[in-house]
Protein backbone atom coordinates (compact mmCIF):
# COMPACT_ATOMS: atom_id res chain seq x y z
CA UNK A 1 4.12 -34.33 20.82
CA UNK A 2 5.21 -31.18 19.26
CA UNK A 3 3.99 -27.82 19.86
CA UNK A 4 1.62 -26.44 17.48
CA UNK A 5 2.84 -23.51 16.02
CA UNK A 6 0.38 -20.75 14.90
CA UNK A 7 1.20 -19.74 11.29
CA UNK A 8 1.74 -16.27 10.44
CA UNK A 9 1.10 -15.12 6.87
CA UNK A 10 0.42 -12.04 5.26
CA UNK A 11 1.82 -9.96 7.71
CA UNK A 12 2.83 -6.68 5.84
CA UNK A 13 6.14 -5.26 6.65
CA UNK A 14 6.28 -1.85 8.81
CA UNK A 15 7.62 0.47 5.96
CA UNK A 16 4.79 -1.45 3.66
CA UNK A 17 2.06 -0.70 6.00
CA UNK A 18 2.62 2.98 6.33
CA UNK A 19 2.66 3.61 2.54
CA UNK A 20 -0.61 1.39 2.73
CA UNK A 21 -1.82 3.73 5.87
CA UNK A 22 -1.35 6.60 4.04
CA UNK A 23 -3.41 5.36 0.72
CA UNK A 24 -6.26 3.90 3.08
CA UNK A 25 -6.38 6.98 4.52
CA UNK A 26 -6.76 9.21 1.29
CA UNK A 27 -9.32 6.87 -0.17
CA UNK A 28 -11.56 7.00 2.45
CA UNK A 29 -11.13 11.08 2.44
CA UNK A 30 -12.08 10.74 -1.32
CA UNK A 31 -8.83 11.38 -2.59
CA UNK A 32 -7.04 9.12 -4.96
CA UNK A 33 -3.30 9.69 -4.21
CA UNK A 34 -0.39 9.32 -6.84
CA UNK A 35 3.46 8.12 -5.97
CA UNK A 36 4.60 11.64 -6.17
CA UNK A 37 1.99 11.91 -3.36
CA UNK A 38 3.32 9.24 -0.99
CA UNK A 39 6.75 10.67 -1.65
CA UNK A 40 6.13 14.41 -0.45
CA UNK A 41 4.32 12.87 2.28
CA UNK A 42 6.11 10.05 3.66
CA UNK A 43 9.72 11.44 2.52
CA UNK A 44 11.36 8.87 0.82
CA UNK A 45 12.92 8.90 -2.46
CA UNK A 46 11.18 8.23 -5.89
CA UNK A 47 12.83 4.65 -6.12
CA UNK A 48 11.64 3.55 -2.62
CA UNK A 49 8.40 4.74 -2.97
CA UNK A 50 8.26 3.60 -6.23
CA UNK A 51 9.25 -0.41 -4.59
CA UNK A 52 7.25 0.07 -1.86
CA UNK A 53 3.72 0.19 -4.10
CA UNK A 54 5.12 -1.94 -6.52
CA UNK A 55 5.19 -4.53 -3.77
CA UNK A 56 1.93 -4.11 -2.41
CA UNK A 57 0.33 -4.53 -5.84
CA UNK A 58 2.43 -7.46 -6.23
CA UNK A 59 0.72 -8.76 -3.10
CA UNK A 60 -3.07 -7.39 -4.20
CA UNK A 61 -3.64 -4.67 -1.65
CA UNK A 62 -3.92 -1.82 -3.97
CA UNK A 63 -4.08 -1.06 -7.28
CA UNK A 64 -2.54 1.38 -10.13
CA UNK A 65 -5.02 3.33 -12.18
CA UNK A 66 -4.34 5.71 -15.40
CA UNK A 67 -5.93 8.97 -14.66
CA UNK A 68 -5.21 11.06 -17.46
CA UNK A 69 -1.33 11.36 -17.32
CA UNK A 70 -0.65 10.09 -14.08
CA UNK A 71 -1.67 6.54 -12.22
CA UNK A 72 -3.67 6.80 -8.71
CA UNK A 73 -3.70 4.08 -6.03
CA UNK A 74 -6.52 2.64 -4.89
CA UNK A 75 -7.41 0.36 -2.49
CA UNK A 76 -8.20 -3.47 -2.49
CA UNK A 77 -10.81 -5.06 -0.67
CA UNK A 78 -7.65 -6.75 0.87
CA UNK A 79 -6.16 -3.69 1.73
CA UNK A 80 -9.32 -2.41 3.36
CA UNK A 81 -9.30 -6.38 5.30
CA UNK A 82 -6.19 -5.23 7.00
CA UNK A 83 -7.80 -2.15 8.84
C-alpha cells in the first residue's frame, strides 16, 4: 500500500504572510492601513507591495476599500482563520 500523504493547501508564502501580519496587526489596533503603509513599513518597493496585496486578495484574505482618495486593507474572516 502506499503512504498516505497529508495534503497541504493554503499555505501562504513567507513574504505573503508578513504583509498579511502587518495588516492583521493594524486592524486589530483599529487602524485601517493603505499600500503606501505596508511600503514605509515593511520596505519594499511600490510594485512588490503593490503584488504582494494584490495576491492575497486574489486568494480572499483581505480586502481593498475606497476611503476617500485612497483604498485601505482590511481583513477577511480568512485572514483572521490564519492567526
Amino acid at each position: 500500500m502506499k503512504p498516505i500523504e497529508t495534503k497541504i493547501e493554503g499555505i501562504i508564502p513567507e513574504e505573503l504572510f508578513e504583509v498579511l501580519m502587518y495588516i492583521y496587526q493594524q486592524n486589530v489596533s483599529g487602524n485601517k492601513p493603505t499600500i503606501s503603509d505596508v511600503i514605509e513599513e515593511l520596505n519594499i518597493s511600490r510594485p512588490t507591495a503593490r503584488k504582494r496585496t494584490q495576491n492575497l486578495i486574489d486568494e480572499g484574505y483581505i480586502i481593498e476599500a475606497v476611503k476617500g482618495r485612497s483604498k485601505v486593507l482590511q481583513i477577511t474572516q480568512k485572514g483572521k482563520i490564519v492567526f
